[in-house]
PDB file of N, CA and C in Angstrom:
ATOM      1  N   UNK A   1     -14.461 -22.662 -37.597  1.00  0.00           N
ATOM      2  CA  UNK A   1     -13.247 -22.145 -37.021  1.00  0.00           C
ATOM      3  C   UNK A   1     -12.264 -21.861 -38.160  1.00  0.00           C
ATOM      4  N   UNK A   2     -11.681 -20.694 -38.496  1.00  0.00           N
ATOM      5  CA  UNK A   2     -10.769 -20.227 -38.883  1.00  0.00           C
ATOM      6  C   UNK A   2      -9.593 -20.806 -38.984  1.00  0.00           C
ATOM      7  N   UNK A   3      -8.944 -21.266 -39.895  1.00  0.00           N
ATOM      8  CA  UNK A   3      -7.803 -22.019 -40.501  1.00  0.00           C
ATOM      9  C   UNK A   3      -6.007 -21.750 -39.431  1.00  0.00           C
ATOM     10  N   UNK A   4      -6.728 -20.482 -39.032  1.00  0.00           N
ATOM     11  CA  UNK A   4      -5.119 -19.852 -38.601  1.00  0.00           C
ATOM     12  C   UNK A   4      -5.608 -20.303 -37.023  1.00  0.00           C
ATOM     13  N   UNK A   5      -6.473 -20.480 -36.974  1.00  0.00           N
ATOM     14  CA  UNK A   5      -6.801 -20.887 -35.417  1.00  0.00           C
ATOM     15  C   UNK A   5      -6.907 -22.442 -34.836  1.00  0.00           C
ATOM     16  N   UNK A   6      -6.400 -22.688 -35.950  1.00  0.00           N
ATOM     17  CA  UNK A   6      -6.003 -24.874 -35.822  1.00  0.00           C
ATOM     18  C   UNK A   6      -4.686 -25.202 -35.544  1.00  0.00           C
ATOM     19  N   UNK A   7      -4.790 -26.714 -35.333  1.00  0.00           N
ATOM     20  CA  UNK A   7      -3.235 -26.938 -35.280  1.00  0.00           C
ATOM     21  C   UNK A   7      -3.355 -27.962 -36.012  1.00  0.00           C
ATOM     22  N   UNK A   8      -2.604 -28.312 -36.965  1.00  0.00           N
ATOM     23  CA  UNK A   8      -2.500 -29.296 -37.973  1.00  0.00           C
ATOM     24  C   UNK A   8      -1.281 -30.174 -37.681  1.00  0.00           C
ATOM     25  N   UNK A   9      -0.118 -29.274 -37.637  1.00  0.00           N
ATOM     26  CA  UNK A   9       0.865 -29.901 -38.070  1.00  0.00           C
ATOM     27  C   UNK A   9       1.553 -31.285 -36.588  1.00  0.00           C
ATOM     28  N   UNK A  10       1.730 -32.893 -37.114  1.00  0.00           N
ATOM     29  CA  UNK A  10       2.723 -32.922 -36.037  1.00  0.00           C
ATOM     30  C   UNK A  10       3.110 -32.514 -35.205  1.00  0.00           C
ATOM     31  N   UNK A  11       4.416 -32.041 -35.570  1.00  0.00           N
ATOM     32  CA  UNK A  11       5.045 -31.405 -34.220  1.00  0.00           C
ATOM     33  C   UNK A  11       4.698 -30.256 -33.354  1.00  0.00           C
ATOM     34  N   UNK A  12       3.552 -29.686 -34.134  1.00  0.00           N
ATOM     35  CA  UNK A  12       2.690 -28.835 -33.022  1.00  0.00           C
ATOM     36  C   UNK A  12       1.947 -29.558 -31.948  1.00  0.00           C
ATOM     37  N   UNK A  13       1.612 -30.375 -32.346  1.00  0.00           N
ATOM     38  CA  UNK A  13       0.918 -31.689 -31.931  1.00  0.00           C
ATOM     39  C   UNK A  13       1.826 -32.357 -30.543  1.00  0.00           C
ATOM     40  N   UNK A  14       3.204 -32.382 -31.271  1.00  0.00           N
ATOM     41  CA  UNK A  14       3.999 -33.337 -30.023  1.00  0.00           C
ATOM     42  C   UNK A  14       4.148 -32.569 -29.026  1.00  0.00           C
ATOM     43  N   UNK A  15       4.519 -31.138 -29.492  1.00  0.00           N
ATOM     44  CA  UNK A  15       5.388 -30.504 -28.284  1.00  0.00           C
ATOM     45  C   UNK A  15       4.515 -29.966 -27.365  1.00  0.00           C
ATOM     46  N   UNK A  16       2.768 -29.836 -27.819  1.00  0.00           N
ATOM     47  CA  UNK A  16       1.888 -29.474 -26.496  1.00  0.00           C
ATOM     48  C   UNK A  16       2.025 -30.613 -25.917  1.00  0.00           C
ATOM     49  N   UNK A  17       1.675 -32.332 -26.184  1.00  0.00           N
ATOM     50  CA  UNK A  17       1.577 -33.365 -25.671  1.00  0.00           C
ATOM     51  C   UNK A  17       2.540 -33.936 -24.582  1.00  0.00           C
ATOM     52  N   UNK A  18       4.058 -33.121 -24.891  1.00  0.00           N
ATOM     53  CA  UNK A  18       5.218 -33.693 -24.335  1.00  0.00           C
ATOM     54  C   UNK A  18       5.646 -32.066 -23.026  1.00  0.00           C
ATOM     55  N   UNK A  19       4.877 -30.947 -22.992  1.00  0.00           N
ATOM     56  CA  UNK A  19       4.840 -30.347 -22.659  1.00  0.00           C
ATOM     57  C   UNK A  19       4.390 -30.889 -21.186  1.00  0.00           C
ATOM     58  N   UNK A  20       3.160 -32.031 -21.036  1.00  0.00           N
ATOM     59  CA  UNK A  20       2.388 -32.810 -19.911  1.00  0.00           C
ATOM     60  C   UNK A  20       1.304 -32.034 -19.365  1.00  0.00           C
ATOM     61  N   UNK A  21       0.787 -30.868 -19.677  1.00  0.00           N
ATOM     62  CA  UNK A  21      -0.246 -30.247 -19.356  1.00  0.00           C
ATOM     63  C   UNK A  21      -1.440 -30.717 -19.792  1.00  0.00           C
ATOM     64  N   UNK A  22      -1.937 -30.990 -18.689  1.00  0.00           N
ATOM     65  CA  UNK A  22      -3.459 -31.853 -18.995  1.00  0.00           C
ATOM     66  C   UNK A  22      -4.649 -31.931 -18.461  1.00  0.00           C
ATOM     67  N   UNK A  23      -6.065 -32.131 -18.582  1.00  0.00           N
ATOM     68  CA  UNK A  23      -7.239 -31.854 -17.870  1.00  0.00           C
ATOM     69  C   UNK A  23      -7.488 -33.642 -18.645  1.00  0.00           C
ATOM     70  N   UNK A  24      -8.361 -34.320 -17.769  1.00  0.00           N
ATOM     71  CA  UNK A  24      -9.093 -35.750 -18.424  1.00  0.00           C
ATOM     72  C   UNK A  24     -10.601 -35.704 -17.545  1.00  0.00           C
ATOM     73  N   UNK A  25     -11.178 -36.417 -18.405  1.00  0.00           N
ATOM     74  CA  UNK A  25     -12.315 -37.108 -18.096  1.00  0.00           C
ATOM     75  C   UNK A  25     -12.886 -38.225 -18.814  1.00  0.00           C
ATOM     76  N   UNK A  26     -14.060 -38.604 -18.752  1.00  0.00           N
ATOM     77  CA  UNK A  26     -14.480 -39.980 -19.815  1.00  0.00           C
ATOM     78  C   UNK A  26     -14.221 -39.741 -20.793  1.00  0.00           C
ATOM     79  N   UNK A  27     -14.292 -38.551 -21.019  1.00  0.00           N
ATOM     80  CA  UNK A  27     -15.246 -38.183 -22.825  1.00  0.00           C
ATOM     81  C   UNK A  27     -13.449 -37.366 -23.247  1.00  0.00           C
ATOM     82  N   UNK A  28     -12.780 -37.133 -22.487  1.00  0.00           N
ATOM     83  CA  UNK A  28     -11.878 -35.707 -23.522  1.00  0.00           C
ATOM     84  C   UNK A  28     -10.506 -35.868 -22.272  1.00  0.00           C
ATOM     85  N   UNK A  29      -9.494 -35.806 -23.181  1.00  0.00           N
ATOM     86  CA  UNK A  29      -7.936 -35.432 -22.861  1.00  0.00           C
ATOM     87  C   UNK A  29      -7.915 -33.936 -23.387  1.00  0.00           C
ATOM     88  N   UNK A  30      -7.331 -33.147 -22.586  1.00  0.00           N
ATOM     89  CA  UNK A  30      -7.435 -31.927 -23.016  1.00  0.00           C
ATOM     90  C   UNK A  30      -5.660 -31.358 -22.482  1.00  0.00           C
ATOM     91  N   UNK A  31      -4.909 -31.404 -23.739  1.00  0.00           N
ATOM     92  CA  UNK A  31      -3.319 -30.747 -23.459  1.00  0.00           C
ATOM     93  C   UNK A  31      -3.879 -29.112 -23.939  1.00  0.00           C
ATOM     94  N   UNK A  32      -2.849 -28.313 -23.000  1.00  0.00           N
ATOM     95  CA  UNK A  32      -2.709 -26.919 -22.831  1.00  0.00           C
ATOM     96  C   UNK A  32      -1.447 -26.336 -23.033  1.00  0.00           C
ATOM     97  N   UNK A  33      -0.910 -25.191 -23.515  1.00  0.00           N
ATOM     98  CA  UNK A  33       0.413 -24.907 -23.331  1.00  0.00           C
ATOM     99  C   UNK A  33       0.186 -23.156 -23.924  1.00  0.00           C
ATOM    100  N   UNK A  34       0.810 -22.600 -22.651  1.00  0.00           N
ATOM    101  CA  UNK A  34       0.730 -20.870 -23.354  1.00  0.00           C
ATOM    102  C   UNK A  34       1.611 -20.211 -25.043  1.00  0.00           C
ATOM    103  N   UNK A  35       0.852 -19.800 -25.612  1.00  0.00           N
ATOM    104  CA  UNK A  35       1.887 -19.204 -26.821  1.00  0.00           C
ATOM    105  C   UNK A  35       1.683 -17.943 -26.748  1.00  0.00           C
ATOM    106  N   UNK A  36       2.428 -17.143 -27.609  1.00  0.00           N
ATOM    107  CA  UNK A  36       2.890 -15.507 -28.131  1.00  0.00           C
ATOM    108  C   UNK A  36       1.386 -15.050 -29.161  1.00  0.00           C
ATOM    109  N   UNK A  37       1.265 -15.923 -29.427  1.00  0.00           N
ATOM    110  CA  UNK A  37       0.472 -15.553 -30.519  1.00  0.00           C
ATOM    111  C   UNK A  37      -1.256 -15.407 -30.511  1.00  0.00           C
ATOM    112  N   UNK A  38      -2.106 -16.107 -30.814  1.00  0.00           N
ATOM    113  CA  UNK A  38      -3.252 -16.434 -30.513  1.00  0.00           C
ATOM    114  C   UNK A  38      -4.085 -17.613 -30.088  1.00  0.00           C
ATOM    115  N   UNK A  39      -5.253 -17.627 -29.954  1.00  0.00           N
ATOM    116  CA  UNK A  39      -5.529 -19.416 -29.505  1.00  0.00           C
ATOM    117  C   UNK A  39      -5.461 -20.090 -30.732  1.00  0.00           C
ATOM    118  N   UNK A  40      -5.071 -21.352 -30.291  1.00  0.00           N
ATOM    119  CA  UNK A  40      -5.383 -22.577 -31.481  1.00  0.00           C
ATOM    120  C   UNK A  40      -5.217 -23.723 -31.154  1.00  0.00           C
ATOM    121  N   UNK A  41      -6.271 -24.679 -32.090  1.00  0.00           N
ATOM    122  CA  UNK A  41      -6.736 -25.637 -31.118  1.00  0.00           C
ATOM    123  C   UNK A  41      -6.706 -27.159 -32.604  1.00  0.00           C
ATOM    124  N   UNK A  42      -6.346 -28.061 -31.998  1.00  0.00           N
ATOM    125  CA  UNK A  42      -6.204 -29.417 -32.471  1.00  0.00           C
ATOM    126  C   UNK A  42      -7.169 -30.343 -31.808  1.00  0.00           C
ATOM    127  N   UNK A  43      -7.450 -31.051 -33.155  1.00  0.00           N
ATOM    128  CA  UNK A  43      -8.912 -32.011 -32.338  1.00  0.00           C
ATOM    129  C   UNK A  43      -8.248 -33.289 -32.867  1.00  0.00           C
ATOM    130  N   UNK A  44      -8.483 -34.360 -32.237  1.00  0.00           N
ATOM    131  CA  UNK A  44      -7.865 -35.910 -32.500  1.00  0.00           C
ATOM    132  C   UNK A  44      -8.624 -36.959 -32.121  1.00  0.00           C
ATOM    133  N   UNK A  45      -9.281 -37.620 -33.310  1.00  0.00           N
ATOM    134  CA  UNK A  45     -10.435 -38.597 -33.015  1.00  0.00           C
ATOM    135  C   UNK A  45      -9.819 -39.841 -33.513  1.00  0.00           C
ATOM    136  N   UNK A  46      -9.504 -40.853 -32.463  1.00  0.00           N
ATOM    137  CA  UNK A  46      -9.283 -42.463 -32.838  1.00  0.00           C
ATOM    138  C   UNK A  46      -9.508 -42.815 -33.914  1.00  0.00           C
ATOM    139  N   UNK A  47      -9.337 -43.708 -34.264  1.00  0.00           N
ATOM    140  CA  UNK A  47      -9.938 -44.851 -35.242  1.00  0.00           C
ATOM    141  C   UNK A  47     -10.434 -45.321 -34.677  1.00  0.00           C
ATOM    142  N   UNK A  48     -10.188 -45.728 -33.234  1.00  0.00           N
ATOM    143  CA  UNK A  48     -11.418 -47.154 -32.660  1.00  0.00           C
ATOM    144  C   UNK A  48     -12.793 -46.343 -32.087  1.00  0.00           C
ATOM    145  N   UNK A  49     -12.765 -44.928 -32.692  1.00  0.00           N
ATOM    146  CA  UNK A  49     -14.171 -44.657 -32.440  1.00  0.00           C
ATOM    147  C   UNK A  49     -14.930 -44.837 -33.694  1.00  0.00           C
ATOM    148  N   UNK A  50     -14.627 -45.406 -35.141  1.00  0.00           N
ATOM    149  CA  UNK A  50     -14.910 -45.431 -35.848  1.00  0.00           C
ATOM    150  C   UNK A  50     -15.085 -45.174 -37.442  1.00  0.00           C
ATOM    151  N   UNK A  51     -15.329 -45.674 -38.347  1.00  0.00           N
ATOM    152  CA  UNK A  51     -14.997 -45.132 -39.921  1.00  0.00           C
ATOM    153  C   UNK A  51     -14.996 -43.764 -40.207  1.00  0.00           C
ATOM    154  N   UNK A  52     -14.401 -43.303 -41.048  1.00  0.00           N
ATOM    155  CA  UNK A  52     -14.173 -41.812 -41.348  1.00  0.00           C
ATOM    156  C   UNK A  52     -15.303 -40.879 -41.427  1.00  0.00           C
ATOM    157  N   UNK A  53     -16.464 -41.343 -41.720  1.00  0.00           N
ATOM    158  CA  UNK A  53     -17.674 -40.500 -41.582  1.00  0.00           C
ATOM    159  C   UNK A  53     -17.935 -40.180 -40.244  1.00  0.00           C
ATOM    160  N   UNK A  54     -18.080 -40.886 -39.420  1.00  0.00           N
ATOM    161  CA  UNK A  54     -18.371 -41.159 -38.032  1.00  0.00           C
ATOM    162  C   UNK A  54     -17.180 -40.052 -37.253  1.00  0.00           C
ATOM    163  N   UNK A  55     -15.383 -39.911 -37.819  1.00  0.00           N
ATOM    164  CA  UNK A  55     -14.671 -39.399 -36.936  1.00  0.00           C
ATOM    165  C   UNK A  55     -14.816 -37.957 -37.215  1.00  0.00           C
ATOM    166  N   UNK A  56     -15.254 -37.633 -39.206  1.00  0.00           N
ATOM    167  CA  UNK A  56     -15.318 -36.268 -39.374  1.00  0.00           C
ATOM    168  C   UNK A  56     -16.854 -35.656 -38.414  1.00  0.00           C
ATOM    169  N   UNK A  57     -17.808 -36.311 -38.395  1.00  0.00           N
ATOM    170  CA  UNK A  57     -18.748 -35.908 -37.683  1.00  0.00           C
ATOM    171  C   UNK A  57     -18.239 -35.487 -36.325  1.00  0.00           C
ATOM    172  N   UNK A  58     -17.716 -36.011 -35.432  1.00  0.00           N
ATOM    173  CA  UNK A  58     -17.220 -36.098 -34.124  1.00  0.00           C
ATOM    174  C   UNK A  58     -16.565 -34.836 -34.091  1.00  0.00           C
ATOM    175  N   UNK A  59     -15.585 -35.001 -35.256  1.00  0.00           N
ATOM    176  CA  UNK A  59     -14.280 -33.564 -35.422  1.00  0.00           C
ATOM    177  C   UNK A  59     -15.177 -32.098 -35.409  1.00  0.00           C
ATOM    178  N   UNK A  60     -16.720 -32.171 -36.360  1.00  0.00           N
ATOM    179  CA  UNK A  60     -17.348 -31.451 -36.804  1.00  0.00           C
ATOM    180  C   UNK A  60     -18.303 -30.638 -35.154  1.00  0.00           C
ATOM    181  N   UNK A  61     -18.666 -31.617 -34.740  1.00  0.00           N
ATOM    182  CA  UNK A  61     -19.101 -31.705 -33.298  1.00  0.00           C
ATOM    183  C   UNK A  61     -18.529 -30.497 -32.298  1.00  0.00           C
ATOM    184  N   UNK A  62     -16.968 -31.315 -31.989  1.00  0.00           N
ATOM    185  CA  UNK A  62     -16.114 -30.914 -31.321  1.00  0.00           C
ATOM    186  C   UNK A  62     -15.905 -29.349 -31.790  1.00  0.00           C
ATOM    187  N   UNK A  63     -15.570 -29.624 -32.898  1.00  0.00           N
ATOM    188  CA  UNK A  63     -15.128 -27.820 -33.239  1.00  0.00           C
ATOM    189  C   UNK A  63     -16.250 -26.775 -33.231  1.00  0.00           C
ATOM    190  N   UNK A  64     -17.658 -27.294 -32.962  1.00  0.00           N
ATOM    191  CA  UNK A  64     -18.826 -26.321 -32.852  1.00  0.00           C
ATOM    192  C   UNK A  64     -18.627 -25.504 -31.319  1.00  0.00           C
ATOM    193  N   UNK A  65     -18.447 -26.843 -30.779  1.00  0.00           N
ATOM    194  CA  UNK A  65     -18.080 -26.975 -28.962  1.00  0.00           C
ATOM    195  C   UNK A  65     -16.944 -26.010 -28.737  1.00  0.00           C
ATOM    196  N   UNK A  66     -16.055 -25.922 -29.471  1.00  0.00           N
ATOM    197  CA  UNK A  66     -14.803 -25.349 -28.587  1.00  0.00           C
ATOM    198  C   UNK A  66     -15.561 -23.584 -29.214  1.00  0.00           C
ATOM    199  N   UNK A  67     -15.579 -23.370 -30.554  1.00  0.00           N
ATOM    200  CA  UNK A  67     -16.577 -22.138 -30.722  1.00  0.00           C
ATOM    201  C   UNK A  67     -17.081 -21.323 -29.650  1.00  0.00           C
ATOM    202  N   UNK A  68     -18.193 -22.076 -29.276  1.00  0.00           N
ATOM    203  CA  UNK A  68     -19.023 -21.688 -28.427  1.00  0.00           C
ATOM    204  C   UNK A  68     -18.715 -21.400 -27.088  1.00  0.00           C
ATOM    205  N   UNK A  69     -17.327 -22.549 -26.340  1.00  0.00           N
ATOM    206  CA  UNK A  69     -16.838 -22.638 -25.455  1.00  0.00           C
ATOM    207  C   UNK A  69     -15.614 -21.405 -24.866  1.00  0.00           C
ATOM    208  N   UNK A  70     -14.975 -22.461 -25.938  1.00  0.00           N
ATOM    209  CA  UNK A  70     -13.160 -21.837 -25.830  1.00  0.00           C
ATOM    210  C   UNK A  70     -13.670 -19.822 -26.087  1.00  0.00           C
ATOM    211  N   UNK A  71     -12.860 -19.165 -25.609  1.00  0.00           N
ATOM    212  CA  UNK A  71     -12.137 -17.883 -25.504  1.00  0.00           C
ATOM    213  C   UNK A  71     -11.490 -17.223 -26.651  1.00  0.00           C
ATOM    214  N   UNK A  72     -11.639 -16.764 -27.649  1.00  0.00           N
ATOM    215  CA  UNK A  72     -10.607 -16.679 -28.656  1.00  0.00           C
ATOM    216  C   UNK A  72      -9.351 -15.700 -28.155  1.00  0.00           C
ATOM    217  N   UNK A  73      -9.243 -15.066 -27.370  1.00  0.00           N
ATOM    218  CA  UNK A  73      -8.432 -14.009 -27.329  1.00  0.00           C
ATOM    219  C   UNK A  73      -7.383 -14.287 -26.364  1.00  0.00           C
ATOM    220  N   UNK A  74      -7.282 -15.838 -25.673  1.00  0.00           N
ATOM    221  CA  UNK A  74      -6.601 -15.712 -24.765  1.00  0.00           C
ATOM    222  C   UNK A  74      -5.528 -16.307 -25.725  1.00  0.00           C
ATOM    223  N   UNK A  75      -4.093 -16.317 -25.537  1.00  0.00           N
ATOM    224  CA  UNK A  75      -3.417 -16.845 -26.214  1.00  0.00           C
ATOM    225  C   UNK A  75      -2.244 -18.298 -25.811  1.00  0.00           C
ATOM    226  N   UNK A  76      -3.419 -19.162 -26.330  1.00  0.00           N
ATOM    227  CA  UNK A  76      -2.904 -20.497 -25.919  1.00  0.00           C
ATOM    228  C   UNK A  76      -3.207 -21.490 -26.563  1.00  0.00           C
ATOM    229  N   UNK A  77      -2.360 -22.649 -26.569  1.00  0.00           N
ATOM    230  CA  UNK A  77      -2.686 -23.594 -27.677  1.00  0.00           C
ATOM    231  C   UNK A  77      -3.381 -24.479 -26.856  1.00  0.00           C
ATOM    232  N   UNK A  78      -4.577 -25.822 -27.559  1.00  0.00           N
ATOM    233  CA  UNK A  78      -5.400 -26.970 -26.707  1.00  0.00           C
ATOM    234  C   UNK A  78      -4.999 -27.757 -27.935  1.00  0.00           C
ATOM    235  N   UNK A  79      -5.271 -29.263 -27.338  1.00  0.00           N
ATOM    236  CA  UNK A  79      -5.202 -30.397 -27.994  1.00  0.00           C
ATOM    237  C   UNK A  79      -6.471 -31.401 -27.516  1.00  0.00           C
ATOM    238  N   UNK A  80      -7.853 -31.338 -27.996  1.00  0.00           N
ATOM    239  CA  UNK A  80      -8.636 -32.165 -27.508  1.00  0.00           C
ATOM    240  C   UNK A  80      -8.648 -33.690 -28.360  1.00  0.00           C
ATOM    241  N   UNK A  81      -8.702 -34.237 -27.348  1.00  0.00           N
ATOM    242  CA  UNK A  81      -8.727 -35.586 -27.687  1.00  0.00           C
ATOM    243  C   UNK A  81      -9.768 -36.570 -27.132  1.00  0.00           C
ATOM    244  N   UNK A  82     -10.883 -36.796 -28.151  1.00  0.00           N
ATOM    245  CA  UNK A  82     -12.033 -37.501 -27.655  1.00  0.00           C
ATOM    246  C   UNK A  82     -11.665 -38.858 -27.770  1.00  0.00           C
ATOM    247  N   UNK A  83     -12.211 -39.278 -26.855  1.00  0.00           N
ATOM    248  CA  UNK A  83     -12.670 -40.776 -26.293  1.00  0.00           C
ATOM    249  C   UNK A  83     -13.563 -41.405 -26.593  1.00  0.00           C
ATOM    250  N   UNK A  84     -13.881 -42.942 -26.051  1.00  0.00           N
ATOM    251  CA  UNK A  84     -14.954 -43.510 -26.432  1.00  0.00           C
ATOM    252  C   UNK A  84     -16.278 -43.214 -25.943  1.00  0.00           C
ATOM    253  N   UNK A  85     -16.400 -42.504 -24.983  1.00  0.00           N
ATOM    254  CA  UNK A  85     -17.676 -42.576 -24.241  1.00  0.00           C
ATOM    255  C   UNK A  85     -18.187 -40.850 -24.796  1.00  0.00           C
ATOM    256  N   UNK A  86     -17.718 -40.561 -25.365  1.00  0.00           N
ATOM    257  CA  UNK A  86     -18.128 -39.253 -26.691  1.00  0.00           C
ATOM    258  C   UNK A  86     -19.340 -40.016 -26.876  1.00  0.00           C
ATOM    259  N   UNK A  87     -19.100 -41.171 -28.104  1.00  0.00           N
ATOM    260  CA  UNK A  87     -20.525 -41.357 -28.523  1.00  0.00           C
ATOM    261  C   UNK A  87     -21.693 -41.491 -27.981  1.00  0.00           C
ATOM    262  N   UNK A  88     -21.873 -42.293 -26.844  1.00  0.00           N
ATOM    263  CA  UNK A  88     -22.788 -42.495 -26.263  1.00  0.00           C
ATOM    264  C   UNK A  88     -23.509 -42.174 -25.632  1.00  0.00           C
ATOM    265  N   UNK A  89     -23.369 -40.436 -25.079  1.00  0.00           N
ATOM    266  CA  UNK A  89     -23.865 -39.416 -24.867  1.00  0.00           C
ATOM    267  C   UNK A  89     -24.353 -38.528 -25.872  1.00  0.00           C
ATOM    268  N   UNK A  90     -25.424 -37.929 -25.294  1.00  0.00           N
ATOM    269  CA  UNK A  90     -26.004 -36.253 -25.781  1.00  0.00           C
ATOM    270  C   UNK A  90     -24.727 -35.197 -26.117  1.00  0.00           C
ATOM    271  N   UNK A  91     -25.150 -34.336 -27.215  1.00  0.00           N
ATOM    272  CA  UNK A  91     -24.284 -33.119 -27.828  1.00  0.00           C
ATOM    273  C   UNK A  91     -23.867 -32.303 -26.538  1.00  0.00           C
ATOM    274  N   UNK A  92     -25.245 -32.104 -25.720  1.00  0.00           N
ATOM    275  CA  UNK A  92     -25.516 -31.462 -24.365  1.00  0.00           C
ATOM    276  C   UNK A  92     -24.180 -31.617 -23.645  1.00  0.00           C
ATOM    277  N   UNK A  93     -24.547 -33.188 -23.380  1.00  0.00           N
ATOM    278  CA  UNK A  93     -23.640 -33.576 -21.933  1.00  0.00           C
ATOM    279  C   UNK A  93     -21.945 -33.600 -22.345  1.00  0.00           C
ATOM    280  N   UNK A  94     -22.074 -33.379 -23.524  1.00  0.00           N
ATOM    281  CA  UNK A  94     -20.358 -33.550 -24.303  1.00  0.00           C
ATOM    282  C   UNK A  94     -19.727 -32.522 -23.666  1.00  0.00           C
ATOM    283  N   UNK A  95     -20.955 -31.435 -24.212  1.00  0.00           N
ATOM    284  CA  UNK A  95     -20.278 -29.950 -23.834  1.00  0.00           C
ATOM    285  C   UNK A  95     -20.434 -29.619 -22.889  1.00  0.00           C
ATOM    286  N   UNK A  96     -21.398 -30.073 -22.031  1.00  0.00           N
ATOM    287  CA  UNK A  96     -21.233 -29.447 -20.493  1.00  0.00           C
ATOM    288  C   UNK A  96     -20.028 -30.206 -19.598  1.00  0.00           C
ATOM    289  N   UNK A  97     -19.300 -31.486 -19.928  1.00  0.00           N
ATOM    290  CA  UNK A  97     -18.027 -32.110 -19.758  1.00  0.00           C
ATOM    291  C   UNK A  97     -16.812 -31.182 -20.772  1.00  0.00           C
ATOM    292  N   UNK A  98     -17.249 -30.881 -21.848  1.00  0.00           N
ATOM    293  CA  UNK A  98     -15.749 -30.235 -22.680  1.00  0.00           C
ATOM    294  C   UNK A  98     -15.979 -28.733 -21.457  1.00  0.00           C
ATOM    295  N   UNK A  99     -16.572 -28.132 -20.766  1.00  0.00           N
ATOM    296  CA  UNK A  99     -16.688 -26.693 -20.751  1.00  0.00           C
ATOM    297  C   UNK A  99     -16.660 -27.108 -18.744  1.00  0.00           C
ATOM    298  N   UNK A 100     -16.618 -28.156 -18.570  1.00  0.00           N
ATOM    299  CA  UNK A 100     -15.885 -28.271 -16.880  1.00  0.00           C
ATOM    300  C   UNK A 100     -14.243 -28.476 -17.301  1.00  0.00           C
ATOM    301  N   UNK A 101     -14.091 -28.845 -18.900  1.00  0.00           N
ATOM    302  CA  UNK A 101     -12.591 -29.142 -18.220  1.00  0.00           C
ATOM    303  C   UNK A 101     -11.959 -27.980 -18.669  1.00  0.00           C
ATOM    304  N   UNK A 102     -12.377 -27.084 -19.206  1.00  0.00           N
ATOM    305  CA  UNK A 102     -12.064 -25.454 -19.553  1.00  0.00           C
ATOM    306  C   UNK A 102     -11.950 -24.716 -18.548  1.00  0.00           C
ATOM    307  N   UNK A 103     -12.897 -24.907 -17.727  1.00  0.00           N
ATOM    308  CA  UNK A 103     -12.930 -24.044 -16.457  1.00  0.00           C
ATOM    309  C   UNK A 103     -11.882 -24.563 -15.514  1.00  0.00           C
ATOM    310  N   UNK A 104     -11.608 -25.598 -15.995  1.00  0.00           N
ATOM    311  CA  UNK A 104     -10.446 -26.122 -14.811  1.00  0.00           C
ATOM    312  C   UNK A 104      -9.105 -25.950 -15.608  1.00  0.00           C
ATOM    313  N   UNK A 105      -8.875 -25.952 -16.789  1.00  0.00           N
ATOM    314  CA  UNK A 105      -8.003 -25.223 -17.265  1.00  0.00           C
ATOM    315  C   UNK A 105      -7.624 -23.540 -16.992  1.00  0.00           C
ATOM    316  N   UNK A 106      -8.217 -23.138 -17.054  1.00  0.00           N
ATOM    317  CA  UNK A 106      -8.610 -21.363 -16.307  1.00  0.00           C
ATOM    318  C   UNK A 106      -8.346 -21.506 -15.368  1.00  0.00           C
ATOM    319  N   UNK A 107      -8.841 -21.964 -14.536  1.00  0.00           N
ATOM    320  CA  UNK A 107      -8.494 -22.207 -12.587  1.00  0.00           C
ATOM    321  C   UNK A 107      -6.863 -22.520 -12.988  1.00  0.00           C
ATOM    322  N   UNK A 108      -6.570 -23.833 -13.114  1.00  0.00           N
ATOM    323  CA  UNK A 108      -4.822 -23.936 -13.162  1.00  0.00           C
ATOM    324  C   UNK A 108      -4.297 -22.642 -13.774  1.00  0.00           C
ATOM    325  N   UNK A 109      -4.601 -22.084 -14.804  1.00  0.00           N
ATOM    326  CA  UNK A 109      -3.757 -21.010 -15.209  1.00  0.00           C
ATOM    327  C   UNK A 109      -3.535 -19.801 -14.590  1.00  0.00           C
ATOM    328  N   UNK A 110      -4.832 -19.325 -13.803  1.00  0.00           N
ATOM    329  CA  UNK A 110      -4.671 -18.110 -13.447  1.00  0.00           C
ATOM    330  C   UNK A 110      -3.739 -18.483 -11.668  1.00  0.00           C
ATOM    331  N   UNK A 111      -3.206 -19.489 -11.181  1.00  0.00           N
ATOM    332  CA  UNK A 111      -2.424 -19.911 -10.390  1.00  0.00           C
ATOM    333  C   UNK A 111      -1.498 -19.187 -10.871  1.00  0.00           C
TER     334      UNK A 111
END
């Protein structure tokens, strides 16, 4: 994923979070919020899922997932936030859970 298509900073960070737009399940918190510009997307892996090898893998994971998943052209920011029960599942079942809560993001939006 393309550098201009992340969210790095903090307060990009707070103001989708405090915005309250949200999809959950076991595996993923997923904040939403429309922008002007293009999609971009923030990934946020605990510490209590584990040492830094373990969270960049996860991060590495996740961002294959939203790729494949996410839309590039719609213009909106996400904030995924994996959970514990990430690990203990298949790559499969991650993404067929990250890509129900997309579709239910889509459903709320086009309301």
């Amino acid at each position: 994923m393309k550098k201009e298509y992340r969210i790095k900073k903090n307060e990009d960070f707070q103001t989708i979070i405090h915005k309250r737009n949200s999809v959950a399940n076991g595996k993923y918190v997923v904040y939403y919020m429309k922008n002007d510009y293009h999609m971009r997307v923030g990934i946020s892996v605990s510490k209590k899922l584990g040492h830094a090898v373990k969270r960049n893998k996860v991060k590495r994971q996740v961002r294959m997932m939203v790729q494949e998943i996410f839309d590039k052209d719609q213009k909106r920011d996400f904030i995924v936030i994996v959970r514990n029960k990430f690990l203990t599942s298949s790559y499969q079942d991650n993404m067929k859970d990250l890509k129900f809560l997309y579709d239910k993001i889509n459903k709320r939006m086009e309301k």
